[in-house]
Protein backbone atom coordinates (compact mmCIF):
# COMPACT_ATOMS: atom_id res chain seq x y z
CA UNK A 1 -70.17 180.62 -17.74
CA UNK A 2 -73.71 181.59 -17.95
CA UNK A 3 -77.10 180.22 -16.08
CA UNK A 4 -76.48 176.52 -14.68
CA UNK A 5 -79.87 174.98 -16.23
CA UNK A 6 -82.49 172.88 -14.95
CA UNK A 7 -84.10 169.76 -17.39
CA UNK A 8 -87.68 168.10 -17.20
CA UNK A 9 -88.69 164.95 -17.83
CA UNK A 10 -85.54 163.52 -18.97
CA UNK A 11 -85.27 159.40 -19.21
CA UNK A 12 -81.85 158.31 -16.90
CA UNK A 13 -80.23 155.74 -19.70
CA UNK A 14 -77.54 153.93 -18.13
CA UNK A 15 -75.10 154.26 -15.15
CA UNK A 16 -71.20 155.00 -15.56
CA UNK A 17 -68.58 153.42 -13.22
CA UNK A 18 -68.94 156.32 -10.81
CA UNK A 19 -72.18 154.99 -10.37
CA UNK A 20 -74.15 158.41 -11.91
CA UNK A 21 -77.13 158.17 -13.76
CA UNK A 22 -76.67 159.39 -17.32
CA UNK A 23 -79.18 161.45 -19.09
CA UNK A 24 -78.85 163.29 -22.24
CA UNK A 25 -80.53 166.69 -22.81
CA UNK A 26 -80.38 168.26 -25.92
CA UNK A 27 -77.44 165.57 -26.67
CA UNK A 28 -75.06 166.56 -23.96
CA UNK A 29 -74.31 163.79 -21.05
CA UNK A 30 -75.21 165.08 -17.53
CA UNK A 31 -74.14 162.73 -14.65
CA UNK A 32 -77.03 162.58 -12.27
CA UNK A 33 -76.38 161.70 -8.23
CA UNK A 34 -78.73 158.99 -6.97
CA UNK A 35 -81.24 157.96 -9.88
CA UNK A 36 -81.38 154.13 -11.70
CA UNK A 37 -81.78 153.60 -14.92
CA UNK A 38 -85.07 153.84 -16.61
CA UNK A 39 -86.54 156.98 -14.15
CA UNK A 40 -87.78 159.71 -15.55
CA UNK A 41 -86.92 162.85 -13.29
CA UNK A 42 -86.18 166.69 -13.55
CA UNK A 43 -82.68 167.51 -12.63
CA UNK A 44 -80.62 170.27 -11.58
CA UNK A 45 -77.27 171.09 -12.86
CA UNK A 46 -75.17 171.86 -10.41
CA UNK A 47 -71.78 172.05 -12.38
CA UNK A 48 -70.40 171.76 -15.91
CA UNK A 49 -66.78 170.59 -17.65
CA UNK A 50 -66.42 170.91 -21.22
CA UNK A 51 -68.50 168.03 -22.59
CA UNK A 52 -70.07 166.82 -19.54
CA UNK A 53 -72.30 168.42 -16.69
CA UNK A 54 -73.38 167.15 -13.19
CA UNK A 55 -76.27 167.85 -11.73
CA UNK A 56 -78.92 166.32 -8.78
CA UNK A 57 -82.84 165.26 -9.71
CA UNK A 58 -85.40 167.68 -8.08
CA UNK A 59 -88.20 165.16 -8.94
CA UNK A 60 -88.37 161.37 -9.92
CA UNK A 61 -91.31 161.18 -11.92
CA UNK A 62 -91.00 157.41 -12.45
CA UNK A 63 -89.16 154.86 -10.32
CA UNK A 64 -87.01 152.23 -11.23
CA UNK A 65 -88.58 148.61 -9.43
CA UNK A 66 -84.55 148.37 -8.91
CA UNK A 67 -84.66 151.24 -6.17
CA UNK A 68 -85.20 150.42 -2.64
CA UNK A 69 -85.58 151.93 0.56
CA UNK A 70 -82.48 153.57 1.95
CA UNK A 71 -81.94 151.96 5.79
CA UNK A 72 -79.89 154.75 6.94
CA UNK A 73 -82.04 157.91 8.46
CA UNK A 74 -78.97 159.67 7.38
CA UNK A 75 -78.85 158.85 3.39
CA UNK A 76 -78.69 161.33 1.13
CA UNK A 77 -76.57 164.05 3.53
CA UNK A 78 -73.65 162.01 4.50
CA UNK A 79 -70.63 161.80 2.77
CA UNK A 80 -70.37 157.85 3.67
CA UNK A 81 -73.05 155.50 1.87
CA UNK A 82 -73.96 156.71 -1.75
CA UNK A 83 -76.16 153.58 -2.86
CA UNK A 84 -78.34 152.44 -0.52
CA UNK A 85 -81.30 152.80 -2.86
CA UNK A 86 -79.81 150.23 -4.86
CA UNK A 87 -79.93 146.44 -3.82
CA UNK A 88 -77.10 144.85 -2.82
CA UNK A 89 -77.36 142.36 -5.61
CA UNK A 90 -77.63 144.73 -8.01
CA UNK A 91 -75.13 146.77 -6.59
CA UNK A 92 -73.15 143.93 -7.46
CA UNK A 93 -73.80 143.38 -10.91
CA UNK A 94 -73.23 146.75 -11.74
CA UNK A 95 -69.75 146.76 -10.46
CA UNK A 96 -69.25 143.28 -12.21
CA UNK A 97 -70.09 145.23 -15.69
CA UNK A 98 -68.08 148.54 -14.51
CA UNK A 99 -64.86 146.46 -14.47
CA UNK A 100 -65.64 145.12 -17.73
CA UNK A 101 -66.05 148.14 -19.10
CA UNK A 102 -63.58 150.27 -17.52
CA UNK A 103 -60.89 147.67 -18.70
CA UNK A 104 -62.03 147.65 -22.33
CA UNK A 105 -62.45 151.51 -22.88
CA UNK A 106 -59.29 152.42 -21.02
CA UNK A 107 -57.32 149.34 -21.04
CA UNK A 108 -58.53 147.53 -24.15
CA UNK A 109 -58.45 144.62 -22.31
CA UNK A 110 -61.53 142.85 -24.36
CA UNK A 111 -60.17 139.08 -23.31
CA UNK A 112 -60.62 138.11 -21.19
CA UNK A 113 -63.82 139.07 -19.10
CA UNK A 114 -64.05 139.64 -15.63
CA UNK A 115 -64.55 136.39 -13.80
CA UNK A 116 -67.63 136.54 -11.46
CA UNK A 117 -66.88 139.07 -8.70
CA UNK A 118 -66.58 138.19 -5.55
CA UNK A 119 -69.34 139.73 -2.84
CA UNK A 120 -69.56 140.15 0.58
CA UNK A 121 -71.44 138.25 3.19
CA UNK A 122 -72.38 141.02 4.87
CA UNK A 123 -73.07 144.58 3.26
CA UNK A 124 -73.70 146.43 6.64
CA UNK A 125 -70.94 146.82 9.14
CA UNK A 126 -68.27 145.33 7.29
CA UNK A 127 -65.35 148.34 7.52
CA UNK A 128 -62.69 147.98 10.32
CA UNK A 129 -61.69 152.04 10.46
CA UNK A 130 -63.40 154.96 10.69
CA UNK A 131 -62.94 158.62 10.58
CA UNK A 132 -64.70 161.21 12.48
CA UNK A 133 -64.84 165.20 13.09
CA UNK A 134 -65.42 167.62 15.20
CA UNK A 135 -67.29 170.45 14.34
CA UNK A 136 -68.45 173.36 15.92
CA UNK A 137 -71.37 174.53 13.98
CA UNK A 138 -72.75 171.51 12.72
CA UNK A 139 -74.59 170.32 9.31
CA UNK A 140 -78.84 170.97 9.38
CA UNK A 141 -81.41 169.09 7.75
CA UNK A 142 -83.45 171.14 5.06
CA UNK A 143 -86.47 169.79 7.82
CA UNK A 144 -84.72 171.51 10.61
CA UNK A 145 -84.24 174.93 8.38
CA UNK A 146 -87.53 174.59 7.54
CA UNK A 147 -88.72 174.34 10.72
CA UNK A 148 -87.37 177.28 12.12
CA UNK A 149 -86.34 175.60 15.27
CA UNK A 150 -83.80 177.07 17.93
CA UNK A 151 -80.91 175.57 18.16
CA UNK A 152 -78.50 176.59 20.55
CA UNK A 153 -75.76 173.93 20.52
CA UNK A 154 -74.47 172.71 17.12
CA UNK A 155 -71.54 170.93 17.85
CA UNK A 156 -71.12 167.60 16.23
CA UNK A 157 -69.05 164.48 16.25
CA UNK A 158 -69.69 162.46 12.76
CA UNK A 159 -68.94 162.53 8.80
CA UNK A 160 -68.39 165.64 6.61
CA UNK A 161 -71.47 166.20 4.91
CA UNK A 162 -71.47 165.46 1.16
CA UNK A 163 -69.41 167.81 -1.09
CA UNK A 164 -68.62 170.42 1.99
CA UNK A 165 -65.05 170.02 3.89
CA UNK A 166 -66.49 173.10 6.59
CA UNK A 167 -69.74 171.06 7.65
CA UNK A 168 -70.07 167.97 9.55
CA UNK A 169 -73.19 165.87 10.19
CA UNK A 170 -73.98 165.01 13.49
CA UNK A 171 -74.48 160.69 13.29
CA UNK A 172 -76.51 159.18 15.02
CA UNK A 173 -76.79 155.35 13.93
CA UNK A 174 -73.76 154.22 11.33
CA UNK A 175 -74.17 151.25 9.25
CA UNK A 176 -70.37 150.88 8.31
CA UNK A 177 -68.57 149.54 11.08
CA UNK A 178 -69.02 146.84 13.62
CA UNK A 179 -69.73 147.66 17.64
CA UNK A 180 -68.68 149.76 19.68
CA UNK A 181 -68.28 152.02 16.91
CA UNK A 182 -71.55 153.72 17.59
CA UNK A 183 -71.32 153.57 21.31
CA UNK A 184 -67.55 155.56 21.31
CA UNK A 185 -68.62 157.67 18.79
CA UNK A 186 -71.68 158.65 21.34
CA UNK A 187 -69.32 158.68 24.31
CA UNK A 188 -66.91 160.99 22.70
CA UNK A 189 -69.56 163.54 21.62
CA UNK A 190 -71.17 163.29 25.52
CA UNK A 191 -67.52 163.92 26.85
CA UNK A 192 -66.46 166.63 24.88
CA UNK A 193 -69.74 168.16 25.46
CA UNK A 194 -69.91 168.21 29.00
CA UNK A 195 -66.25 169.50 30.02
CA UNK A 196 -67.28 172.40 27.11
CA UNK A 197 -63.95 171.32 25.14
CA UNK A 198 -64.11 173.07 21.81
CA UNK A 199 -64.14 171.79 18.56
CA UNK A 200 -62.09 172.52 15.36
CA UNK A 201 -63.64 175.16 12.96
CA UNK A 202 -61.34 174.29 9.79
CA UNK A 203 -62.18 177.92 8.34
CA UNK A 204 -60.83 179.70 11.54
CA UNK A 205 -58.71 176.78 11.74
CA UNK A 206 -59.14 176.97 15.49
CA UNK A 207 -60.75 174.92 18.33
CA UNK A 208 -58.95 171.74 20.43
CA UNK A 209 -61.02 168.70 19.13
CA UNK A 210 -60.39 167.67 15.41
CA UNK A 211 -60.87 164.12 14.82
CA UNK A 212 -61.85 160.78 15.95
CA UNK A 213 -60.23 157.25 15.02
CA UNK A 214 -62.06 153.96 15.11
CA UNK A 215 -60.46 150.96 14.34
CA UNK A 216 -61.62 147.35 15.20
CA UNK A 217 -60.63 143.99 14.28
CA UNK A 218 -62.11 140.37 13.63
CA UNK A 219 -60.71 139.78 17.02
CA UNK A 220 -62.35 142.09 18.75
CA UNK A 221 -59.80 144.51 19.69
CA UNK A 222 -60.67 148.47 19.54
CA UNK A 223 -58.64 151.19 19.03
CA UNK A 224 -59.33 154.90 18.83
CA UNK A 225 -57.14 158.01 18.06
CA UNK A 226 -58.05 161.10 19.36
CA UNK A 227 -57.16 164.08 16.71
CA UNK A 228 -56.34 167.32 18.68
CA UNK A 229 -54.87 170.43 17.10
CA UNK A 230 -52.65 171.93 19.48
CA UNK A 231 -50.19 169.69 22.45
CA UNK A 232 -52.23 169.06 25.60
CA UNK A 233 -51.12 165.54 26.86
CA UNK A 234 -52.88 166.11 29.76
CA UNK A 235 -56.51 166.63 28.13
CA UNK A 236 -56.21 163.87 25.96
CA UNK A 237 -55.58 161.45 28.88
CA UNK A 238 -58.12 162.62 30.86
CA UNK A 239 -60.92 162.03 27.60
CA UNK A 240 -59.36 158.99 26.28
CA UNK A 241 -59.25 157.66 29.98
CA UNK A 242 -62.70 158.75 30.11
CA UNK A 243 -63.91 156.89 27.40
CA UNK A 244 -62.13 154.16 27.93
CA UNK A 245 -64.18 153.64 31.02
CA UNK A 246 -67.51 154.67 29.55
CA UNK A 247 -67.02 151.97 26.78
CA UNK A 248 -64.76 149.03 28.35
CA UNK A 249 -64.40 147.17 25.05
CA UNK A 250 -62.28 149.83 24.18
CA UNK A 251 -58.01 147.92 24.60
CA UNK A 252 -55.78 150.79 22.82
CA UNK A 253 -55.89 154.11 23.13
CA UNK A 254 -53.72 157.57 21.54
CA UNK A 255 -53.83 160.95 20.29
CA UNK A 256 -52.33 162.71 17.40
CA UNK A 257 -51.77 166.17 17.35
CA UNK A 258 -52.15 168.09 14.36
CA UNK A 259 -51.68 171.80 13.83
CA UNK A 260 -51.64 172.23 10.19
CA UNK A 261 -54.48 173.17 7.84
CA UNK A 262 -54.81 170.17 6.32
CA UNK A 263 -56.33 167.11 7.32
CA UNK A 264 -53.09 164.46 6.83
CA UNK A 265 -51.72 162.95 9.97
CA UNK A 266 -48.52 161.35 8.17
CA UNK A 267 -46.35 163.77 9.39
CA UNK A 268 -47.57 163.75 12.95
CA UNK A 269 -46.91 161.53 15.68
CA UNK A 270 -49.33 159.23 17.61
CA UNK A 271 -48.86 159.31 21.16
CA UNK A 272 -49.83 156.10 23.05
CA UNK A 273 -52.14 156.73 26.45
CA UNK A 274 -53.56 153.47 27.39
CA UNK A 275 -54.08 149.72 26.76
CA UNK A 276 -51.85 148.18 24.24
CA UNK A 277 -49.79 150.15 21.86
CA UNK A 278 -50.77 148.00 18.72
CA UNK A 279 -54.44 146.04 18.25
CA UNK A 280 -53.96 142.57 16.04
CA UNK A 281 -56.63 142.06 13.57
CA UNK A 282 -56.19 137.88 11.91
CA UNK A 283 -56.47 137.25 7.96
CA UNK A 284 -56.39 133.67 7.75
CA UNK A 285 -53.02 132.10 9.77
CA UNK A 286 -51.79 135.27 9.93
CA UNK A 287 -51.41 137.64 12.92
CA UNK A 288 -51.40 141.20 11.95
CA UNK A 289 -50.31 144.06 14.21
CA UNK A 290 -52.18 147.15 13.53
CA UNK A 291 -50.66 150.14 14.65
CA UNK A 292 -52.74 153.68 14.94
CA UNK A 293 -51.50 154.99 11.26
CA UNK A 294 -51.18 151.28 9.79
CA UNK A 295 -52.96 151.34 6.10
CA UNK A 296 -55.01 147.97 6.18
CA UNK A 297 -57.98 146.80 3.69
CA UNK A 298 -60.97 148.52 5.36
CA UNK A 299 -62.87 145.37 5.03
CA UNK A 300 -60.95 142.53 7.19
CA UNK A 301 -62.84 139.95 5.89
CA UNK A 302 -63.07 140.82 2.27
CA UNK A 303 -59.11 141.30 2.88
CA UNK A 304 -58.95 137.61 3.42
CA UNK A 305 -60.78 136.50 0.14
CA UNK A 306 -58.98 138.94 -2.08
CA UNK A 307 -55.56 137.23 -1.08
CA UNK A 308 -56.53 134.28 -1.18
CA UNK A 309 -57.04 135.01 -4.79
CA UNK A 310 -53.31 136.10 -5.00
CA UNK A 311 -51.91 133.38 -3.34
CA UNK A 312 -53.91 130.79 -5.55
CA UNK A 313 -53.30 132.60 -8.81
CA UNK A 314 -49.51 132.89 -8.36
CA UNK A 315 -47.75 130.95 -10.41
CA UNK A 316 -44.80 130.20 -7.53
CA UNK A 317 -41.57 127.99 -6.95
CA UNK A 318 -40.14 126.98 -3.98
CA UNK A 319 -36.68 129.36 -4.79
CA UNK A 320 -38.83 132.65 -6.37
CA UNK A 321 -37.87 136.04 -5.46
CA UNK A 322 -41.56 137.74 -5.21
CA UNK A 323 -41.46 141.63 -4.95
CA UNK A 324 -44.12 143.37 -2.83
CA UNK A 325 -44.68 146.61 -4.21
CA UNK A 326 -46.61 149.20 -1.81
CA UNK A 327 -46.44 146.46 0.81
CA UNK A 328 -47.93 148.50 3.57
CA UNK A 329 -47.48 146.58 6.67
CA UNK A 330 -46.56 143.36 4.55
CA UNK A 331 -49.88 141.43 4.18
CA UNK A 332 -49.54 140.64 0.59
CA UNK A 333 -46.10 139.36 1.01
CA UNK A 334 -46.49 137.87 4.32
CA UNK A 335 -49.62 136.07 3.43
CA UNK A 336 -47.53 134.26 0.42
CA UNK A 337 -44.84 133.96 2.07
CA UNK A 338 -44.74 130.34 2.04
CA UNK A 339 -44.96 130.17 -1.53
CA UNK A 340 -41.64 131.51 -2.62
CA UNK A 341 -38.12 131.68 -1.21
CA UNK A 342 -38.01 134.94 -0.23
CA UNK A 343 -40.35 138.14 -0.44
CA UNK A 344 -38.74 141.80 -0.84
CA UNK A 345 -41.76 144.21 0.69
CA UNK A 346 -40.86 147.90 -0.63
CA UNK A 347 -42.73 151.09 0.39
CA UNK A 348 -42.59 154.43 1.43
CA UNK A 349 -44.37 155.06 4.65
CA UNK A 350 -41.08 154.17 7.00
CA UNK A 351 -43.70 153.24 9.48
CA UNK A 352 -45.20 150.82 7.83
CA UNK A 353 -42.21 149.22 6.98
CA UNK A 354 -41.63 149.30 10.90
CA UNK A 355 -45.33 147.52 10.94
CA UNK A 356 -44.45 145.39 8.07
CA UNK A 357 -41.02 143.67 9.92
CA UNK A 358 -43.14 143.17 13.35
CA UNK A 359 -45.31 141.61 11.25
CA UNK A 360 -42.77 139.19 9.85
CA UNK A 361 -41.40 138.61 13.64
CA UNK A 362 -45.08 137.84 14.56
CA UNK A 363 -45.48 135.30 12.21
CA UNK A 364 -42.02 133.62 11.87
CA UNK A 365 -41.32 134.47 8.27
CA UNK A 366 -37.22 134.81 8.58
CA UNK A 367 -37.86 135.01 4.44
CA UNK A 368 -39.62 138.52 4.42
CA UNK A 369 -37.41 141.73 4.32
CA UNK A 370 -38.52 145.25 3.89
CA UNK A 371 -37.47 148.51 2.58
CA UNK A 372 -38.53 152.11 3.11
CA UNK A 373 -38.19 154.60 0.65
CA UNK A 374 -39.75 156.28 -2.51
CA UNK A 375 -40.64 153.44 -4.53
CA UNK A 376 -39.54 154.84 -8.36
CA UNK A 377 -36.12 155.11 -6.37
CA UNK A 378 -35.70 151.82 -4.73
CA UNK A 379 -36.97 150.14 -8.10
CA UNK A 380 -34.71 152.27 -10.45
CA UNK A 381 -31.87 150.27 -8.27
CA UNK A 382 -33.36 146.57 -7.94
CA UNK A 383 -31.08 144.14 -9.82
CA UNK A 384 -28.40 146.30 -9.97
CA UNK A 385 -25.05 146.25 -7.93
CA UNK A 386 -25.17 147.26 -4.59
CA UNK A 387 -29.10 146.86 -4.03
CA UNK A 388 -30.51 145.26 -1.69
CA UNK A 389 -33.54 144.29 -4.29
CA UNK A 390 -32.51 141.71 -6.64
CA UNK A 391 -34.05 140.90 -10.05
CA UNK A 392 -37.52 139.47 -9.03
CA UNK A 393 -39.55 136.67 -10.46
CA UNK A 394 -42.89 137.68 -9.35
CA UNK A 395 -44.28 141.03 -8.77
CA UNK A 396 -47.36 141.35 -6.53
CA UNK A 397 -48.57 145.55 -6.50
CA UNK A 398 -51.38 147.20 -4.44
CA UNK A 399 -50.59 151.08 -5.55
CA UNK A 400 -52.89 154.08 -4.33
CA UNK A 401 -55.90 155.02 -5.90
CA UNK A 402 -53.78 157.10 -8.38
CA UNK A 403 -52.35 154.18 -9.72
CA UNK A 404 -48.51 153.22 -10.68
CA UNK A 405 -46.50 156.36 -12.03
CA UNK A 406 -45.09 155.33 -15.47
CA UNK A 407 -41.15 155.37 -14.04
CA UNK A 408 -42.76 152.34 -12.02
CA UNK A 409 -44.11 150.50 -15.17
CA UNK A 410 -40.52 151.17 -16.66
CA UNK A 411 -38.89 150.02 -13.98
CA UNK A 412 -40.90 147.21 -13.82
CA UNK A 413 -40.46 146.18 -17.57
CA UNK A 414 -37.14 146.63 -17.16
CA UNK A 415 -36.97 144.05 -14.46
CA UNK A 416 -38.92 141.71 -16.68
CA UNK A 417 -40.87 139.03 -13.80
CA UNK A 418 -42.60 136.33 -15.02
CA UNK A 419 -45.60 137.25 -13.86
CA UNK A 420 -47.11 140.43 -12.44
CA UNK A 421 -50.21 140.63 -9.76
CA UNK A 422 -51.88 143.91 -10.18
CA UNK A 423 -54.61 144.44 -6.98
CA UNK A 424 -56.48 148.36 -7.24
CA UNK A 425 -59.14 149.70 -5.82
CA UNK A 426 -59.41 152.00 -8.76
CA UNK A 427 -59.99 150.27 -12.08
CA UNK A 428 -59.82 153.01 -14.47
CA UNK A 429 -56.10 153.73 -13.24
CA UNK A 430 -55.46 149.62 -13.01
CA UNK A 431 -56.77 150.18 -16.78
CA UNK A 432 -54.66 152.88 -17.75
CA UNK A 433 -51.54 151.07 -16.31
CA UNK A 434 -52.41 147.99 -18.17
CA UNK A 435 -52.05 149.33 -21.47
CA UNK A 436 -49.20 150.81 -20.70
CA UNK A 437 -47.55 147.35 -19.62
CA UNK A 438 -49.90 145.34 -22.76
CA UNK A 439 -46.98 145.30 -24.91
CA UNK A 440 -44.78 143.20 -22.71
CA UNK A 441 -47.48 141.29 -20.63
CA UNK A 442 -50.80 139.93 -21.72
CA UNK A 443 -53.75 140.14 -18.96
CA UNK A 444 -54.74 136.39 -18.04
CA UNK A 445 -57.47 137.03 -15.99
CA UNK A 446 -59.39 139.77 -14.07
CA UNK A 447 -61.41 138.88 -10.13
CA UNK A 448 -63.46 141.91 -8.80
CA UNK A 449 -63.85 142.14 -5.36
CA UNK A 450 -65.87 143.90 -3.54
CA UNK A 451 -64.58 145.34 -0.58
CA UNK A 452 -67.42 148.75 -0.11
CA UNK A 453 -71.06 147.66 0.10
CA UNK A 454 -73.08 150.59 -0.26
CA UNK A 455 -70.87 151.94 -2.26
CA UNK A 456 -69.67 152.33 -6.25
CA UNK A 457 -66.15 151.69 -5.25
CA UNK A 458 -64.80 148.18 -5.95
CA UNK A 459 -61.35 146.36 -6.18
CA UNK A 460 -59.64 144.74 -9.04
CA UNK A 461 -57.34 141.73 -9.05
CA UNK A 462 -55.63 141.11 -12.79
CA UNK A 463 -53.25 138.54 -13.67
CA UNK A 464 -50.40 139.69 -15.76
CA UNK A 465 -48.01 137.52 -17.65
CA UNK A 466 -44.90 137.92 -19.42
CA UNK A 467 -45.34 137.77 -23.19
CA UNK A 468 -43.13 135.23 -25.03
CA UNK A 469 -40.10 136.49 -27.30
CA UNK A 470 -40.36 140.04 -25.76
CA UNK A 471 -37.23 141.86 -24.73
């Protein structure tokens, strides 16, 4: 592959949706980590593709007047944040142009634009989840390497440092979520410290302690999952119990034990220890049970204002069918609900289908069903005899990151609804799947949303509609 090289003095020209810098050296694009447009720096490349190569600046000769102070001591090694030198205003406009783009290059969706997107009130603790782990030989600075310090205890209780699944950096203060995040993530660390439990190496794939679970809602409920990899019931009462008294704001409690080599917890069970055995977080009128492997937008309060903008854009009767595709635990659909005659929730996870019909009971919606079960499947059966899916009028769909597989879009054309609601949280797959659906539905409008301050991700709202005369 030869010599990974190293550029001087090169002018950072724009930013792509990823939110890298771009340079061009000798006329081939490097993506640069953490630089703004109009810099000058050196960089490091790090890796190369075929056309493109990535690489990190080793010095910024010239700063943008866009680049700020980072507020987190931990910037630049964490795996979390990756734009805190960036305003949050500008962080916004960026996005606002990245959906544009995105949508015209792999969509060629050119009208119309984006409307304005919609940003958060607050870009600091706004996520309701977060994931921690245990490591036993934890991440250090260049400024401790440097200083040649001794340090005999490296364990470590925080995120995965940058680009490395085998090293984890011990966090002090995180900006993400709400209180008592900080507070039980210091309580677990002093707990699992002091009765010398040991933490998970993922190379040896050995030690007890793997992971830790925060979840918190607008209503100020906490939950936390303790991540173990091998069965002892017994130890993860005693340091869930534990905590639970050293942080009292703390009302459910469970542990999940995972053995395998991977970091998934699908599979595996959660085992309920103490307090309540669901926390209920509240989007609007509704009531939401979250259970400990619920999926729920990570940003409760974003959550509210991106439905909102589904509910006001559908174009509903009182007797509609409306089709909730990768329903979750039914917030789409529920939140609707009173829109249409009935909603038909469909998705995979059987326990979030379980979440998704407690949901329904919790918020008397008699007109909500649900269905488990590999979605291509169920759809490949809806409006055909014997299903218990029926030909829809409206389709509202909030896939994975990946995106809708094309049996889906078939499917889905097949079924012919009036109108389609397309939420991501990955607009070059939302822009991919658009084309593919452009010949029978035109795109009437596009909302971003942004749901990750901080951050280059953002989520994508586009209104789809049937095109007249099309079979």
């Amino acid at each position: 592959m030869g010599r990974l090289k190293h550029y001087e003095q090169q002018e950072v020209l724009d930013l792509d949706y990823q939110g890298y810098g771009i340079v061009k050296p000798d006329g081939r694009v490097v993506f640069v980590e953490g630089v703004l447009p109009g810099e000058i720096v050196d960089v490091r490349v790090t890796r190369r593709r075929k056309n493109v190569s990535f690489g990190v600046p080793t010095t910024i000769h010239r700063r943008s007047d866009l680049r700020t102070a980072p507020f987190c001591a931990h910037f630049g090694e964490c795996g979390g944040c990756t734009w805190q030198y960036l305003g949050y205003p500008d962080q916004l406009r960026y996005k606002e142009r990245f959906v544009a783009e995105v949508l015209e290059r792999l969509g060629g969706v050119t009208d119309p634009r984006p409307l304005p997107i919609i940003g958060c009130e607050r870009d600091r603790f706004y996520r309701n989840k977060l994931d921690f782990s245990f490591s036993p030989t934890r991440w250090l600075s260049s400024e401790e390497i440097d200083r040649g310090e001794d340090i005999s205890d490296r364990r470590a209780l925080g995120f995965h440092v940058k680009g490395r699944y085998d090293r984890v950096l011990d966090v002090g203060t995180c900006y993400l979520q709400p209180d008592p995040s900080n507070a039980i993530r210091t309580q677990a660390r002093r707990i699992a410290r002091d009765h010398s439990y040991s933490f998970h190496d993922p190379e040896r794939h050995e030690g007890l302690l793997r992971g830790l679970i925060v979840r918190t809602t607008e209503t100020d409920e906490v939950m936390v999952i303790l991540v173990i990899h091998e069965e002892r019931p017994d130890l993860a009462a005693t340091f869930l119990t534990e905590l639970a008294g050293a942080v009292p704001e703390i009302t459910s409690a469970h542990y999940i034990v995972n053995p395998s080599r991977n970091d998934d917890l699908g599979p595996h069970q959660a085992h309920h220890v103490l307090g309540t055995n669901v926390i209920h977080e509240r989007c609007a009128a509704l009531r939401l049970a979250i259970h400990p492997k619920s999926f729920y937008q990570t940003n409760s309060r974003q959550a509210e204002r991106l439905y909102t903008v589904v509910r006001e854009w559908l174009d509903a009767a009182a007797s509609d069918i409306l089709l909730d595709l990768y329903c979750g635990i039914g917030s789409i659909g529920l939140f609707v609900a009173d829109r249409v005659g009935r909603v038909v929730g469909v998705e995979y996870v059987e326990e979030a289908v379980a979440g998704a019909r407690l949901n329904a009971q919790l918020n008397d919606v008699p007109s909500a069903e649900f269905h488990a079960g590999d979605v291509r499947e169920l759809l490949a059966a809806a409006g055909r005899a014997g299903s218990p899916i029926g030909r829809p009028d409206l389709v509202v769909l909030d896939p994975p990151r990946a995106g809708v597989h094309p049996q889906v879009i078939g499917e889905l054309i097949r079924l012919a609804p009036r109108q389609i609601i397309y939420v991501s949280c990955k607009p070059s797959t939302q822009a991919r799947d658009l084309a593919a659906l452009s010949g029978h539905y035109a795109v009437e409008r596009v909302q971003p949303v942004d749901m990750f301050p901080q951050t280059f991700h953002i989520e994508c709202v586009a209104d789809l509609r049937r095109r007249a005369g099309v079979t």
